[in-house]
N, C-alpha and C. Protein backbone atom coordinates (compact mmCIF):
# COMPACT_ATOMS: atom_id res chain seq x y z
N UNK A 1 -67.77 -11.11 -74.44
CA UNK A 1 -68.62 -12.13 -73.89
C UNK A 1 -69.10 -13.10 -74.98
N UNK A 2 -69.04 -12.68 -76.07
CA UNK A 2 -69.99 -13.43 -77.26
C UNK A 2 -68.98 -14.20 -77.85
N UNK A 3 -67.88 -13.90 -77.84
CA UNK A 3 -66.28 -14.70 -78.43
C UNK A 3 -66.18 -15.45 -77.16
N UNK A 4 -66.31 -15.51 -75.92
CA UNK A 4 -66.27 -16.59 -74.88
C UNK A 4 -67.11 -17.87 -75.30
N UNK A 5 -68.31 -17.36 -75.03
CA UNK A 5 -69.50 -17.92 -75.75
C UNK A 5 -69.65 -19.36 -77.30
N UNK A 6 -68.85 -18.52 -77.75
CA UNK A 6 -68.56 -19.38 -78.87
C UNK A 6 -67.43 -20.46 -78.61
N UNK A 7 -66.72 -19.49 -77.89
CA UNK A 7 -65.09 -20.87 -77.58
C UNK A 7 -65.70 -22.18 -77.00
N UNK A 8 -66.89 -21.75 -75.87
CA UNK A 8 -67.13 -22.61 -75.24
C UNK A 8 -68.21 -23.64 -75.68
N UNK A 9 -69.39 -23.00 -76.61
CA UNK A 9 -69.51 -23.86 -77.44
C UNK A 9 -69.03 -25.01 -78.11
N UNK A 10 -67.99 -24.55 -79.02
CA UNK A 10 -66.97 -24.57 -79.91
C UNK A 10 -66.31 -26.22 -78.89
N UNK A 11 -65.91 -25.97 -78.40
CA UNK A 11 -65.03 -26.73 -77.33
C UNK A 11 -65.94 -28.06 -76.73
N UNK A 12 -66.93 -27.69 -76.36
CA UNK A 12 -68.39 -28.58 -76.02
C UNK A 12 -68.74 -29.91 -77.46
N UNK A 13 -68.99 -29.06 -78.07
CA UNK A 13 -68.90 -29.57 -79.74
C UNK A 13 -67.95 -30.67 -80.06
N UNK A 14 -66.80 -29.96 -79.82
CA UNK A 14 -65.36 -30.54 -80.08
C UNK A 14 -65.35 -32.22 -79.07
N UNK A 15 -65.47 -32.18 -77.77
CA UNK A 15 -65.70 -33.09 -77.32
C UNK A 15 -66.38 -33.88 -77.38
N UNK A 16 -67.95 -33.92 -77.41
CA UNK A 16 -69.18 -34.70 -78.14
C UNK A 16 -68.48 -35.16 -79.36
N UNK A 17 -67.95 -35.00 -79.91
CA UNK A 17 -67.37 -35.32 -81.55
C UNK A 17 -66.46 -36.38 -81.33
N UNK A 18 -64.90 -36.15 -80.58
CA UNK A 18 -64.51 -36.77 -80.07
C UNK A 18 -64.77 -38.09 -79.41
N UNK A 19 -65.32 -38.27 -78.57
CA UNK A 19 -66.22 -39.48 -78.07
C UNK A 19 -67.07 -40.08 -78.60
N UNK A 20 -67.79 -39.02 -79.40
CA UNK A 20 -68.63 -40.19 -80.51
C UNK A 20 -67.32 -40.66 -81.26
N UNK A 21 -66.29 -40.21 -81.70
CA UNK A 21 -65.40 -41.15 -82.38
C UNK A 21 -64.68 -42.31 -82.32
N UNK A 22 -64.81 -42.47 -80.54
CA UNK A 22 -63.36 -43.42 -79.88
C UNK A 22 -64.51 -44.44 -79.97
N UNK A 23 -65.74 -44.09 -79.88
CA UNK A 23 -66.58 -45.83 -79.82
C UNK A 23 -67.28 -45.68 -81.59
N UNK A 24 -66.69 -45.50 -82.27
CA UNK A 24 -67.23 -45.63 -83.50
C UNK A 24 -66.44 -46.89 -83.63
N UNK A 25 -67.40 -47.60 -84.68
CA UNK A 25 -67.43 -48.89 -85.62
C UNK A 25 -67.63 -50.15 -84.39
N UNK A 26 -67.84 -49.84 -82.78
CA UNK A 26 -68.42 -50.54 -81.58
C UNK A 26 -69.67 -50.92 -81.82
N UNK A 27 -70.05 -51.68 -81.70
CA UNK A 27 -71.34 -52.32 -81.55
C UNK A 27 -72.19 -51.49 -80.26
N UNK A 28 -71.07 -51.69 -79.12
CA UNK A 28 -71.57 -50.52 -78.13
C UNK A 28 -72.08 -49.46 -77.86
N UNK A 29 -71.76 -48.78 -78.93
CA UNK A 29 -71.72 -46.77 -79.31
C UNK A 29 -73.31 -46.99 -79.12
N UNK A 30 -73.88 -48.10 -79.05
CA UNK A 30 -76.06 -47.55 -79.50
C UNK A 30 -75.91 -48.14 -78.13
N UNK A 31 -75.53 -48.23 -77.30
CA UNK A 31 -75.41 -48.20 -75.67
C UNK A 31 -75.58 -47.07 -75.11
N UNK A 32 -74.44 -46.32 -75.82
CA UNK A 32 -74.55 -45.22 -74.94
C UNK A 32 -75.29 -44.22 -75.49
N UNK A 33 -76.46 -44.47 -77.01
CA UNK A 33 -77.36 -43.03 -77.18
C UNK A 33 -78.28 -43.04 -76.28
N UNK A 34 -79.42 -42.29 -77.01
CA UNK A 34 -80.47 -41.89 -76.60
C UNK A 34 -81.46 -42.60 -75.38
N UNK A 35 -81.63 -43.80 -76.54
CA UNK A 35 -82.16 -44.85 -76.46
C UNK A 35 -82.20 -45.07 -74.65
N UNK A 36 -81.01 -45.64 -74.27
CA UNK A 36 -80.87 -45.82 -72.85
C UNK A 36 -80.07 -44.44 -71.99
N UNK A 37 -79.47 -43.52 -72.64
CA UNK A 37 -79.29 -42.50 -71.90
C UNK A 37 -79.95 -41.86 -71.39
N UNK A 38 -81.42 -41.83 -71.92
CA UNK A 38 -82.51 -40.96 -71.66
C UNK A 38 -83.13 -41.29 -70.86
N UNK A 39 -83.34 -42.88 -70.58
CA UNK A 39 -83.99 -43.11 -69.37
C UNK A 39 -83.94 -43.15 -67.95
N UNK A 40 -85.17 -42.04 -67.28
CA UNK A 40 -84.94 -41.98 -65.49
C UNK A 40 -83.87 -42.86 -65.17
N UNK A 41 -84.20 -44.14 -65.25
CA UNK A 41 -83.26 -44.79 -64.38
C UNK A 41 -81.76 -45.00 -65.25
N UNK A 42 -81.48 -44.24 -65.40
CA UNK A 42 -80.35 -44.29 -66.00
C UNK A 42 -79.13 -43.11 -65.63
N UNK A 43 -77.72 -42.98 -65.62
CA UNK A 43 -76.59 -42.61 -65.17
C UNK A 43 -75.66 -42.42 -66.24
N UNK A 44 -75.26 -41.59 -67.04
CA UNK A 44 -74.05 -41.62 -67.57
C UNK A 44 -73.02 -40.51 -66.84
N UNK A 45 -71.91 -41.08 -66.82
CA UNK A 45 -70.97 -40.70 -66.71
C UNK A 45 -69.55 -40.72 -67.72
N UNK A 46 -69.12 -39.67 -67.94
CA UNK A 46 -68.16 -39.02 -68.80
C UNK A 46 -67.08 -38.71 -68.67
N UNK A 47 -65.93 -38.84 -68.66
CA UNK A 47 -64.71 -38.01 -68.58
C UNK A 47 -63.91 -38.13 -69.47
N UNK A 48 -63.64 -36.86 -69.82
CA UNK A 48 -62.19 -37.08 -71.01
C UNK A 48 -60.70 -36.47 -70.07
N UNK A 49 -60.21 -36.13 -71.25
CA UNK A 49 -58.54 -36.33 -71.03
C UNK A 49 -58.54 -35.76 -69.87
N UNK A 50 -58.81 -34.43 -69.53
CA UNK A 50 -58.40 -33.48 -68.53
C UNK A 50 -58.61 -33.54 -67.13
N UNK A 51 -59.67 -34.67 -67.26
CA UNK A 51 -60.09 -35.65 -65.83
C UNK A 51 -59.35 -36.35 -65.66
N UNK A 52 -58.58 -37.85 -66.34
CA UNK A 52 -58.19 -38.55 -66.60
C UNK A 52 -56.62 -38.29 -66.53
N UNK A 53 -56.21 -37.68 -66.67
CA UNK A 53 -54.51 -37.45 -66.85
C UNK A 53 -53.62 -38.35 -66.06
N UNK A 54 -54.02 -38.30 -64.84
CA UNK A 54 -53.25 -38.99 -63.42
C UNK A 54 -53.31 -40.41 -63.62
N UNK A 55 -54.42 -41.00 -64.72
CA UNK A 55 -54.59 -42.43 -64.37
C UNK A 55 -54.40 -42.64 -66.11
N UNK A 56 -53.58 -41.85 -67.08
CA UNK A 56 -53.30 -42.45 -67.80
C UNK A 56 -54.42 -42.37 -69.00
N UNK A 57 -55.48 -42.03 -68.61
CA UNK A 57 -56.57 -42.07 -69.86
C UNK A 57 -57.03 -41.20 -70.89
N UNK A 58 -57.99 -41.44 -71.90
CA UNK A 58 -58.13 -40.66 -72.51
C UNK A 58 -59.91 -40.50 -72.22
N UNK A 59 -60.04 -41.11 -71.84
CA UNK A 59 -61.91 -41.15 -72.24
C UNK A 59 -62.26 -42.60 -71.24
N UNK A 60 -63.16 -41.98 -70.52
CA UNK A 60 -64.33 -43.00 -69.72
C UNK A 60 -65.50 -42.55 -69.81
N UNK A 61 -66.29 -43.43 -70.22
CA UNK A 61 -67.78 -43.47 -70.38
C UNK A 61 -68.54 -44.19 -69.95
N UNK A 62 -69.56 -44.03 -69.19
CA UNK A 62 -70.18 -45.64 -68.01
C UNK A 62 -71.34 -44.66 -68.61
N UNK A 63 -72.38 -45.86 -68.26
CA UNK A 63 -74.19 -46.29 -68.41
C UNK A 63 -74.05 -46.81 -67.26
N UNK A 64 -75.01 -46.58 -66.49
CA UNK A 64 -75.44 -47.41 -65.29
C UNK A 64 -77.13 -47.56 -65.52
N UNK A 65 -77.35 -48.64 -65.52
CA UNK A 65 -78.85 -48.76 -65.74
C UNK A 65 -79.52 -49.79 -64.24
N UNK A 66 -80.75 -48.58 -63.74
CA UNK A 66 -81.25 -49.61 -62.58
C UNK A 66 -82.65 -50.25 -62.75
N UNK A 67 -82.72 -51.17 -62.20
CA UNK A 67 -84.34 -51.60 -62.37
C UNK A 67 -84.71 -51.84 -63.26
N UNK A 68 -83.63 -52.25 -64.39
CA UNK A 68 -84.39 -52.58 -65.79
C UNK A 68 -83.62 -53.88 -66.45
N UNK A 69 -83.76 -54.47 -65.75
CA UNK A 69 -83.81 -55.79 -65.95
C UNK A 69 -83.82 -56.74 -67.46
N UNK A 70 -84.59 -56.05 -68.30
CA UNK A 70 -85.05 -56.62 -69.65
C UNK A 70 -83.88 -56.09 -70.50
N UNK A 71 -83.30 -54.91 -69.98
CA UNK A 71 -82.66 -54.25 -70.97
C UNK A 71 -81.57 -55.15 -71.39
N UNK A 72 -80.73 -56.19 -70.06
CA UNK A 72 -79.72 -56.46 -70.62
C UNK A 72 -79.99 -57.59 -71.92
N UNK A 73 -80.96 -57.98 -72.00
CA UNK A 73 -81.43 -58.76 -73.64
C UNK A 73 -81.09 -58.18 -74.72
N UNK A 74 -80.90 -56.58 -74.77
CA UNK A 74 -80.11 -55.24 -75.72
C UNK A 74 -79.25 -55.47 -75.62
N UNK A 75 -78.43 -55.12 -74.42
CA UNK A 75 -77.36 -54.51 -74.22
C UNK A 75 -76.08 -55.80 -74.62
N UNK A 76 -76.34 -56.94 -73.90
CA UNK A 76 -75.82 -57.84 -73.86
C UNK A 76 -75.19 -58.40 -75.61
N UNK A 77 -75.77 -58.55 -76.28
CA UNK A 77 -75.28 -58.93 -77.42
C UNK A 77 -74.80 -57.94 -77.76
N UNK A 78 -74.83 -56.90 -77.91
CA UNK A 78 -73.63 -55.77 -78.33
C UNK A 78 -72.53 -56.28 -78.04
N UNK A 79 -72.09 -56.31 -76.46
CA UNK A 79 -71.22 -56.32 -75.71
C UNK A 79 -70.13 -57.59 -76.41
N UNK A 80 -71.15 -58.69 -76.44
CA UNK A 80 -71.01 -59.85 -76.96
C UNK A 80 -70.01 -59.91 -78.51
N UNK A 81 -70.60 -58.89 -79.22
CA UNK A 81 -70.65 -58.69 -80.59
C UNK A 81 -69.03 -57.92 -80.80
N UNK A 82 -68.83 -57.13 -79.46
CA UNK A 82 -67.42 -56.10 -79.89
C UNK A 82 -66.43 -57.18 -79.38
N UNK A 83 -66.89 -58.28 -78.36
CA UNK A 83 -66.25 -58.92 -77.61
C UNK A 83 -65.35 -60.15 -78.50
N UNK A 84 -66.01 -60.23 -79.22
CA UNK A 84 -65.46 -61.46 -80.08
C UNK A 84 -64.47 -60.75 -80.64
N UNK A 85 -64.47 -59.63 -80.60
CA UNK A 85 -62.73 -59.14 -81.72
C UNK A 85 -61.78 -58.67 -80.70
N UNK A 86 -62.01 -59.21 -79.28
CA UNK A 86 -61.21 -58.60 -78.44
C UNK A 86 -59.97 -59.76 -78.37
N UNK A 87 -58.65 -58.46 -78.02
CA UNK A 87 -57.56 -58.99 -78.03
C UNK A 87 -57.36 -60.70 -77.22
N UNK A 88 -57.63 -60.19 -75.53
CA UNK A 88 -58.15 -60.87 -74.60
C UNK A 88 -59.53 -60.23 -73.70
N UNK A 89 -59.91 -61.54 -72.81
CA UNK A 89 -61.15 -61.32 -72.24
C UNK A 89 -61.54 -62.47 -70.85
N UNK A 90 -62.21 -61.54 -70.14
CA UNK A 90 -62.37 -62.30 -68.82
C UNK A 90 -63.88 -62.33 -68.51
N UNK A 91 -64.50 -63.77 -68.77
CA UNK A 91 -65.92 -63.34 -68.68
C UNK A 91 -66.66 -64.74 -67.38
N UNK A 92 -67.52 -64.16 -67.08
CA UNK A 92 -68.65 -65.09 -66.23
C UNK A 92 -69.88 -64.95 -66.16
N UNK A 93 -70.19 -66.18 -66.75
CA UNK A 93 -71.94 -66.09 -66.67
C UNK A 93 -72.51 -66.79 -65.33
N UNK A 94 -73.78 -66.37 -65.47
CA UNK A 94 -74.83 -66.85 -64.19
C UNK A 94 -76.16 -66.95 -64.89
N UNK A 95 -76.78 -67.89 -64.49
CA UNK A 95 -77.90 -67.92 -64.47
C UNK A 95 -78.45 -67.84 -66.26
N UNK A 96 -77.42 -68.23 -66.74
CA UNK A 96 -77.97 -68.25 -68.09
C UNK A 96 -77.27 -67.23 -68.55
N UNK A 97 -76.97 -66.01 -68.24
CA UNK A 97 -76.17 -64.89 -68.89
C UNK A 97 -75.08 -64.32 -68.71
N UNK A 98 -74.72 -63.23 -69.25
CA UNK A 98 -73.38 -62.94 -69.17
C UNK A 98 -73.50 -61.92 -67.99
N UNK A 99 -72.94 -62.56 -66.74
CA UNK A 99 -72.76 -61.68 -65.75
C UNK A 99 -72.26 -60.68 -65.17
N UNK A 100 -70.39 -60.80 -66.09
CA UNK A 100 -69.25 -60.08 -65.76
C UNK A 100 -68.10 -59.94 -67.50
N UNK A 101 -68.01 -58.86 -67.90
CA UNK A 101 -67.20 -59.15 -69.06
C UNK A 101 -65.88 -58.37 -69.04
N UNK A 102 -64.55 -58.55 -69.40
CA UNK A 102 -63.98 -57.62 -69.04
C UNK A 102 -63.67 -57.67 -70.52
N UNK A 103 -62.87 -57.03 -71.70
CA UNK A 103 -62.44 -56.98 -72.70
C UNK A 103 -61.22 -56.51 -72.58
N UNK A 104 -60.24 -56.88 -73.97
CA UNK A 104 -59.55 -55.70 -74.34
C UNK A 104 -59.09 -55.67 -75.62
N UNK A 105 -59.85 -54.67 -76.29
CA UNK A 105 -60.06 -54.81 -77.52
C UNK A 105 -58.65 -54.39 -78.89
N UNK A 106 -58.26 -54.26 -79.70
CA UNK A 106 -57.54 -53.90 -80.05
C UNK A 106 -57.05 -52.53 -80.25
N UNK A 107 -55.79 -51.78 -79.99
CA UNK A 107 -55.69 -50.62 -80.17
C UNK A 107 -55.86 -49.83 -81.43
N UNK A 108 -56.28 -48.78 -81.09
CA UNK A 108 -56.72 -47.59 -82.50
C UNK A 108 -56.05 -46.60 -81.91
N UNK A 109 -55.41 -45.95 -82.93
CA UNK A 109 -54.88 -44.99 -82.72
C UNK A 109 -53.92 -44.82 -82.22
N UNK A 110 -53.27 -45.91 -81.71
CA UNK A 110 -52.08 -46.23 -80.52
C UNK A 110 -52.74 -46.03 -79.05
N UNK A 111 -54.02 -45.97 -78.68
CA UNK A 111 -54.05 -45.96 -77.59
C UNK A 111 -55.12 -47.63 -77.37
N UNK A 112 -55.15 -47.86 -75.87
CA UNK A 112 -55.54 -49.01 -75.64
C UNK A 112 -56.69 -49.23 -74.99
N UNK A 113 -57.18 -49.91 -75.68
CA UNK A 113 -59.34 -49.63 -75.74
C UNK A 113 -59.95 -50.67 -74.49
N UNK A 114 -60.86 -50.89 -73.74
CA UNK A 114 -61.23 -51.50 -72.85
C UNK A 114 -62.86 -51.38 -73.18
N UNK A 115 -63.42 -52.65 -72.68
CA UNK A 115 -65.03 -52.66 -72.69
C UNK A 115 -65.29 -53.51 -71.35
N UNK A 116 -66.00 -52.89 -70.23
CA UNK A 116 -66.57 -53.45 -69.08
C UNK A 116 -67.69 -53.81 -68.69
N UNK A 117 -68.49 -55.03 -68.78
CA UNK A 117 -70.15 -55.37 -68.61
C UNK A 117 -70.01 -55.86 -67.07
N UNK A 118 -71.25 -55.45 -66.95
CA UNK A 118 -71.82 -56.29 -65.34
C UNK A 118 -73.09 -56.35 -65.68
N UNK A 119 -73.89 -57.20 -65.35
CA UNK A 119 -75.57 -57.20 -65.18
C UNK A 119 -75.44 -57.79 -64.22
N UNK A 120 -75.84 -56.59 -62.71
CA UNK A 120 -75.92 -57.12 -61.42
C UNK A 120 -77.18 -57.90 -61.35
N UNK A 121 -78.08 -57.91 -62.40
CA UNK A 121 -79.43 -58.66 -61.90
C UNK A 121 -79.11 -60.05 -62.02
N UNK A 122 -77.84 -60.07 -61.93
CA UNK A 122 -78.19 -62.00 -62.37
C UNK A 122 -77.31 -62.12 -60.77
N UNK A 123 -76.65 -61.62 -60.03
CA UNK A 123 -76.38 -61.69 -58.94
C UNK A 123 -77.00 -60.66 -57.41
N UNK A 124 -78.12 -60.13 -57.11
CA UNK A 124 -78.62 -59.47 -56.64
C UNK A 124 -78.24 -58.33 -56.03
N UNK A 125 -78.19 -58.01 -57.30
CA UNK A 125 -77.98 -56.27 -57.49
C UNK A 125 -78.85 -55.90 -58.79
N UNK A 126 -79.53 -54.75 -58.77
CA UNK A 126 -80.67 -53.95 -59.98
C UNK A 126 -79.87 -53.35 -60.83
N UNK A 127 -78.56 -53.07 -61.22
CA UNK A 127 -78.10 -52.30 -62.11
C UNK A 127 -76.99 -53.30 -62.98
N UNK A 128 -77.40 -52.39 -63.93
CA UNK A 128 -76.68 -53.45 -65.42
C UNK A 128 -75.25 -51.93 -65.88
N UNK A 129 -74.31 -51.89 -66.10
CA UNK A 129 -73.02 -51.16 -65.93
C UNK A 129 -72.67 -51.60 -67.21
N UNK A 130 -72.33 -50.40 -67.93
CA UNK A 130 -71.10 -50.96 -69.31
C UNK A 130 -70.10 -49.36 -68.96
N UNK A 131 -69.02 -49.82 -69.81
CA UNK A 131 -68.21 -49.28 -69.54
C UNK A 131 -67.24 -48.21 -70.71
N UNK A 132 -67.10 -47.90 -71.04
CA UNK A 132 -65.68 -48.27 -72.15
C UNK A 132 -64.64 -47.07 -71.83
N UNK A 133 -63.19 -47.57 -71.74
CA UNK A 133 -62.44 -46.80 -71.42
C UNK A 133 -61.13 -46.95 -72.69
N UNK A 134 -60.36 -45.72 -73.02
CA UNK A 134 -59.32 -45.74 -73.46
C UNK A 134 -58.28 -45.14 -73.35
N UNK A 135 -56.81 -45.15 -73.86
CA UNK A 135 -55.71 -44.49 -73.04
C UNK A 135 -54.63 -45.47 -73.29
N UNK A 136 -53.66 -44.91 -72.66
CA UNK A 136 -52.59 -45.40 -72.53
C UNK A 136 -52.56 -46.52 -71.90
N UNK A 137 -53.28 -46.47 -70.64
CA UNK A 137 -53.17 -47.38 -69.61
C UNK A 137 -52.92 -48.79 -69.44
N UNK A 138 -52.15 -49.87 -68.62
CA UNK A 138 -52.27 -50.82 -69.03
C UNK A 138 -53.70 -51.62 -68.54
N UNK A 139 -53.61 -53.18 -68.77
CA UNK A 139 -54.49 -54.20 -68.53
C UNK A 139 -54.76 -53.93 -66.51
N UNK A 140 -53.38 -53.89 -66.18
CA UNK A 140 -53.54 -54.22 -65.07
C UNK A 140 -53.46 -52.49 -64.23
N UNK A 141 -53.62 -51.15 -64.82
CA UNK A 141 -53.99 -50.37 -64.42
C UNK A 141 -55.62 -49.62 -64.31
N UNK A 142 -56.22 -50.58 -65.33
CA UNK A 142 -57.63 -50.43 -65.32
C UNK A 142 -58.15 -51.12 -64.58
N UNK A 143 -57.35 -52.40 -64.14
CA UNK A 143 -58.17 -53.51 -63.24
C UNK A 143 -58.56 -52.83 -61.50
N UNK A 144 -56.49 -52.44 -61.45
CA UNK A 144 -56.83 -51.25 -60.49
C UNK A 144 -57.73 -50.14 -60.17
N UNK A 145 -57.92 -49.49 -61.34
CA UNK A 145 -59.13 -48.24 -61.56
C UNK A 145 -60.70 -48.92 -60.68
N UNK A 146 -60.97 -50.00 -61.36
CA UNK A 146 -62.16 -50.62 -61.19
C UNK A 146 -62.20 -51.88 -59.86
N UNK A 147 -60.97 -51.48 -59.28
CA UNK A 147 -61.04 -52.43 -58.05
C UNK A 147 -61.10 -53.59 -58.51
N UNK A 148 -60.37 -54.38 -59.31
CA UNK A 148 -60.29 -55.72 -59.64
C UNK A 148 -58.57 -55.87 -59.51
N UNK A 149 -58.07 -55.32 -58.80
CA UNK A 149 -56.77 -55.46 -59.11
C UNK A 149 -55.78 -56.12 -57.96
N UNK A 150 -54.70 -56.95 -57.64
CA UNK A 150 -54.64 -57.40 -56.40
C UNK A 150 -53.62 -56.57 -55.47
């Protein structure tokens, strides 16, 4: 039981490590700590490889933030900040800000990196969404993933 114990540790560890790695040197990565993970109104969602297989990926990570409105004044220039080194990019503002971002940033590692913004508050919706996904996958299989696809 105590050698289970440890594997599974061990393995837990291993992943947290992992994912902190795929968004290292991101402007993003302080998106997804404490900071806004911790808060009530807040959502993360996670999946690595073993979720992911069928659609090609290696790692999805979403923030969903509701009712907090101010935050995207944070969040937003990050986004902004990884965005400028992106390969290509599909963006729309409203109301003064960045409403919709799609990225695609350059590959590491040989696999192919993605960054997704929404701040529904600038179109009436309460939740501000980032994204980041990586993998094999193409441009137009993530668009699919995320229902942007035709």
């Amino acid at each position: 039981m105590k050698r289970l114990i440890i594997i599974a540790v061990t393995t837990v560890l291993a992943m947290m490590l992992s994912v902190a790695r795929a968004q290292d040197g991101l402007n993003i990565a302080s998106a997804f700590g404490s900071r806004f993970r911790d808060l009530p109104e807040s959502t993360e969602t996670l999946l690595t490889r073993s979720n992911l297989r069928d659609v090609s990926l290696s790692l999805y990570h979403a923030i969903t933030i509701s009712s907090r409105p101010e935050l995207a004044r944070e969040i937003e220039p990050l986004v902004a900040r990884d965005g400028a080194g992106a390969v290509s990019k599909e963006v729309r503002y409203a109301s003064g800000g960045l409403y919709y971002g799609f990225y695609v940033l350059p590959q590491s590692g040989g696999l192919n990196r993605y960054i997704l913004y929404l701040n529904g508050n600038l179109r009436n919706d309460d939740r501000i969404m980032l994204i980041y996904i990586e993998g094999k996958a193409s441009v137009d299989d993530v668009r699919k993933l995320i229902g942007k696809g035709k």
